[in-house]
Protein backbone atom coordinates (compact mmCIF):
# COMPACT_ATOMS: atom_id res chain seq x y z
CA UNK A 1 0.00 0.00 0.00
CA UNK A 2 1.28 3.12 -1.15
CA UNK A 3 0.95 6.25 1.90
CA UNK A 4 1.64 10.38 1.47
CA UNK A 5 5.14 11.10 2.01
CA UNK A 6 5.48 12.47 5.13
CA UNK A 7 8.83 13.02 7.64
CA UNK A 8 9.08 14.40 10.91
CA UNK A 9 12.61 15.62 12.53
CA UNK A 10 13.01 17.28 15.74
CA UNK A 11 13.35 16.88 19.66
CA UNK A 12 10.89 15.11 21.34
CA UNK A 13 10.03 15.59 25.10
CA UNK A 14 7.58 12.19 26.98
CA UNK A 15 6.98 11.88 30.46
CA UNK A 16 4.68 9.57 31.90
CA UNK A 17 3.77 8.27 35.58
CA UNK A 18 5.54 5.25 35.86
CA UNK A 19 9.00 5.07 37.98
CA UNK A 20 12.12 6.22 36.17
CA UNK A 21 13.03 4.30 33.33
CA UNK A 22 9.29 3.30 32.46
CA UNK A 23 8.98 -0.63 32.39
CA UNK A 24 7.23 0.13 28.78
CA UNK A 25 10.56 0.90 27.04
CA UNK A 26 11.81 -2.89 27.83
CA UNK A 27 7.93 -4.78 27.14
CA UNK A 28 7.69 -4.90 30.80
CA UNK A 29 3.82 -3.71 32.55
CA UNK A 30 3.84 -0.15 33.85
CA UNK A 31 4.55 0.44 37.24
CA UNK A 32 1.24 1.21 38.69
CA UNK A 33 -0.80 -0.62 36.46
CA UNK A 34 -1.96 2.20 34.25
CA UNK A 35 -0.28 4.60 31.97
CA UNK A 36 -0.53 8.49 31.70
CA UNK A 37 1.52 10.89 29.49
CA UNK A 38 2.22 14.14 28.39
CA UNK A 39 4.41 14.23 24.95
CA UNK A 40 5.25 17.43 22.88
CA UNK A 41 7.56 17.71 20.06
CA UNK A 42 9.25 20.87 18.13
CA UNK A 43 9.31 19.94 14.45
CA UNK A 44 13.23 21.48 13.10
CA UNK A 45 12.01 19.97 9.91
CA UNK A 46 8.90 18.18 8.45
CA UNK A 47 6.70 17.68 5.67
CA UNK A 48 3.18 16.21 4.70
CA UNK A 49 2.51 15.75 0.96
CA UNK A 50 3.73 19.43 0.01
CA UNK A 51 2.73 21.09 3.06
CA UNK A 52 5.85 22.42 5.01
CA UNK A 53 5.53 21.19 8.74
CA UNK A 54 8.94 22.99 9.64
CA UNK A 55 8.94 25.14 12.76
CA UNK A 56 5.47 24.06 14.29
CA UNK A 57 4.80 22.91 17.54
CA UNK A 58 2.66 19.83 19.48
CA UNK A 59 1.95 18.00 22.69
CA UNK A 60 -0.32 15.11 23.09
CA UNK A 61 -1.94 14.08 26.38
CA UNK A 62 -2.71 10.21 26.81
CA UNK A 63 -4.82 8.23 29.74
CA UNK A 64 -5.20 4.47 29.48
CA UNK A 65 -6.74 2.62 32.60
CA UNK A 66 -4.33 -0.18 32.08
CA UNK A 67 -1.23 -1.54 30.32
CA UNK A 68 -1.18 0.40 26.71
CA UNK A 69 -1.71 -2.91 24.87
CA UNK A 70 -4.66 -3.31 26.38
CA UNK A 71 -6.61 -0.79 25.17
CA UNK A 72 -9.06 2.01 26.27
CA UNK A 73 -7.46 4.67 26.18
CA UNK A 74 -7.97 8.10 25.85
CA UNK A 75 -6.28 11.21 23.90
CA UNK A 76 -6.19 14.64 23.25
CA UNK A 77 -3.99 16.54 20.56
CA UNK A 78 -2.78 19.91 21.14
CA UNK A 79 -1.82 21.79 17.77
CA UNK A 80 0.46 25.09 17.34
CA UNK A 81 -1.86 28.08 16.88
CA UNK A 82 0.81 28.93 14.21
CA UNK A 83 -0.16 26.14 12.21
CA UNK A 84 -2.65 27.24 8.71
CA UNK A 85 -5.46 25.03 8.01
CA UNK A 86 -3.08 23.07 6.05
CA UNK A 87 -0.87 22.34 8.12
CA UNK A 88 -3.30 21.05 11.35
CA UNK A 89 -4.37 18.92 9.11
CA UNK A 90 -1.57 17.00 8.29
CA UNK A 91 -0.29 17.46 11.68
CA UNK A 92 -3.52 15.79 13.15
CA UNK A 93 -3.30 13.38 10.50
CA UNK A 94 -0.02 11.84 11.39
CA UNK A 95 -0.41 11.59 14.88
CA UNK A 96 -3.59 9.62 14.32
CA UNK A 97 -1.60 7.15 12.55
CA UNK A 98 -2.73 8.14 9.68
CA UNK A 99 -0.90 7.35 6.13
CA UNK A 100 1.30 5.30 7.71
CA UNK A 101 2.67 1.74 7.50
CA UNK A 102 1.00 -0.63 10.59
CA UNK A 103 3.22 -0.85 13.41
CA UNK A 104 6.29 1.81 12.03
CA UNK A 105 5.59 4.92 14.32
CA UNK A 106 4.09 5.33 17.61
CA UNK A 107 1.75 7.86 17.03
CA UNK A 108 0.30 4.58 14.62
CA UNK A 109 0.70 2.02 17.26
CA UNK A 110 -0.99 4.02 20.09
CA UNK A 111 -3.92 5.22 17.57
CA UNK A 112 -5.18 1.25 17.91
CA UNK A 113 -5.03 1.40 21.68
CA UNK A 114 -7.48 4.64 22.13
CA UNK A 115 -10.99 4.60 21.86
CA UNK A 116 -11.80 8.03 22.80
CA UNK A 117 -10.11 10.88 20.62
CA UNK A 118 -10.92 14.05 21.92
CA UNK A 119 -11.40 17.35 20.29
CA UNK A 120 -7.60 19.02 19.22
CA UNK A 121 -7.16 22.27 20.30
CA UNK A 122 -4.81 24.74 18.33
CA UNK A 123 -3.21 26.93 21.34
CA UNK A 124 -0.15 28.68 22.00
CA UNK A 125 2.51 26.03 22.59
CA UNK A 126 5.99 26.96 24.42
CA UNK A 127 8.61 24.32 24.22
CA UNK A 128 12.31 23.96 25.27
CA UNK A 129 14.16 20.79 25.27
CA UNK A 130 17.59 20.65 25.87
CA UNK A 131 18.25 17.01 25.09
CA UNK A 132 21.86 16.84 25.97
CA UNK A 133 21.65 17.83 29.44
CA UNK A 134 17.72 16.34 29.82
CA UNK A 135 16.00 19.69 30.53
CA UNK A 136 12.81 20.38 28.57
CA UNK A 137 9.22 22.59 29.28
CA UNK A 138 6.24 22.20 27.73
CA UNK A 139 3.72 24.69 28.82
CA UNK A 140 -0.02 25.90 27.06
CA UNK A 141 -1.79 28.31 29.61
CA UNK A 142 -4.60 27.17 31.54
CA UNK A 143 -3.70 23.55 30.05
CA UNK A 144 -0.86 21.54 30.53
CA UNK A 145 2.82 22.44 31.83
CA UNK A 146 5.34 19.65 31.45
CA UNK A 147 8.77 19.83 33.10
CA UNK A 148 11.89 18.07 32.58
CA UNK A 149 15.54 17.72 34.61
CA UNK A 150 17.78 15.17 35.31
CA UNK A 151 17.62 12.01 37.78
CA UNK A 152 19.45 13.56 40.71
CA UNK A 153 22.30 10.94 42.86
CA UNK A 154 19.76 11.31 46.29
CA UNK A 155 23.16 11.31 48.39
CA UNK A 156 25.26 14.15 46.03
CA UNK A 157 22.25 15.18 44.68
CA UNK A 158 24.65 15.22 41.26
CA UNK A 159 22.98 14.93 38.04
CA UNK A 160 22.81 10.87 36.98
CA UNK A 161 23.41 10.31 33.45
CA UNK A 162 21.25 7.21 31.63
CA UNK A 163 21.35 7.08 28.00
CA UNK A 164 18.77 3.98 26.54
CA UNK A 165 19.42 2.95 22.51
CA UNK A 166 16.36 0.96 21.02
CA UNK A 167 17.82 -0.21 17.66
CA UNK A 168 14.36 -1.14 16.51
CA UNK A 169 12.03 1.37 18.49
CA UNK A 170 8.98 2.86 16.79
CA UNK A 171 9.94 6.20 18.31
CA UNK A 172 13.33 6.73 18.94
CA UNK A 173 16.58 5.27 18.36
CA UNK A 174 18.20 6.49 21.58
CA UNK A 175 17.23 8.53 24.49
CA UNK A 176 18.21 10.51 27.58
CA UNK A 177 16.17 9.46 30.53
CA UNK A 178 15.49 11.66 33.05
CA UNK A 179 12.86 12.85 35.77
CA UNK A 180 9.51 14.40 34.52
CA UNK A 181 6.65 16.20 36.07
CA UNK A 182 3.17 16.78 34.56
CA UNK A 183 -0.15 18.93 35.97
CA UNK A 184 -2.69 19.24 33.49
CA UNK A 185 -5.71 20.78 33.80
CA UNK A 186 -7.94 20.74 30.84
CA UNK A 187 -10.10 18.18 29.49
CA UNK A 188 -7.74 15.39 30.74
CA UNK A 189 -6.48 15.66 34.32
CA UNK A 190 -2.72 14.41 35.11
CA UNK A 191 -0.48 15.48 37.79
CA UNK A 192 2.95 13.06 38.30
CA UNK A 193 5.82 14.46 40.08
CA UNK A 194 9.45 13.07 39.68
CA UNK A 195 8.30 9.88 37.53
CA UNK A 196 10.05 9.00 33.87
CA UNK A 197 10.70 10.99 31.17
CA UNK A 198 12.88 11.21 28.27
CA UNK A 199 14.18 13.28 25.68
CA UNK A 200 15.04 12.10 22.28
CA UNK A 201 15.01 13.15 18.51
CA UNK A 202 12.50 11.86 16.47
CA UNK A 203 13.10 10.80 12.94
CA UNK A 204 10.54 9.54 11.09
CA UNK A 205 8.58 8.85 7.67
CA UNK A 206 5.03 7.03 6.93
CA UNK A 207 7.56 3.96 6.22
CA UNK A 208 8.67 4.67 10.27
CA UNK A 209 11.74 5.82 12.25
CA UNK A 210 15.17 6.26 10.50
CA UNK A 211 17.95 4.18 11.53
């Protein structure tokens, strides 16, 4: 089957509520029994068809009651107000999963484990992500505000260093882990404090990620 061409390039912030590390990245169940997650992404450089993604900005929040395999869960998509008409929807198209191969990206994976999409909103997005040294923000007023720093040594309090390489992820390729911290407030309540999180470049077409 034959999809658009799309490609995505750009840091990627995720932090979710399980312990640091998140059991998900090595097909383990999450640590509480449930998964919830606050992702946002600053696209360097991207295309849909011939619609220039470059520049725009996203976050995603996710709920599922269980382990993400299982199912049920629930999303809402949160699209740069910068973006034309155009450009949301290609944007909202791809991280449906969307005009892309089964199983290559995880914005197509995760679309077959929610069943309730909720209505995008196209806000003001601002997003920093300092991958190398595993600091990143995401904040939209009144919404969502992510933060990101590293796991701290809890007898030097020194910044610990973990580095995780998936050589066949659907998202990433490698990552810096670190310590996250979500409170969101809109449609879709979270609030974590010092759980997992990592920072990462994604690279990706509708074939999936570059490796």
């Amino acid at each position: 089957m034959s999809y658009i061409n799309w490609n995505l390039s750009g840091p990627e912030f995720s932090s979710c509520n399980c312990n640091y590390g998140c059991p998900c990245q090595f097909n383990a169940l999450p640590t509480y029994g449930n998964c919830e997650a606050a992702v946002s992404m600053k696209i360097r450089k991207g295309l849909f068809g011939d619609t220039d993604l470059s520049g725009l900005k996203w976050a995603c929040t996710f709920i599922w009651p269980g382990p993400i395999h299982e199912g049920n869960g629930r999303c809402q998509a949160f699209i740069d107000e910068n973006a034309n008409e155009k450009q949301r929807e290609a944007l909202l198209t791809i991280l449906s999963g969307e005009e892309t191969a089964p199983g290559s990206t995880i914005f197509q994976v995760f679309s077959g484990t929610i069943t309730e999409m909720l209505e995008p909103q196209f806000v003001p997005i601002e997003l920093s992500i300092d991958i190398e040294n595993r600091q990143a923000k995401t904040v939209i007023p009144g919404i969502l505000e992510a933060v990101g720093e590293p796991i701290l040594n809890p007898i030097t309090q020194d910044p610990h260093r973990v580095r995780v390489t998936l050589p066949n992820g659907f998202e990433y390729t490698e990552a810096e882990y670190g310590s996250g911290s979500i409170k969101a407030t809109g449609d879709m309540k979270l609030e974590t404090v010092s759980k997992h999180a990592h920072f990462c470049e994604l690279n990706m077409t509708q074939n999936g990620v570059i490796h």
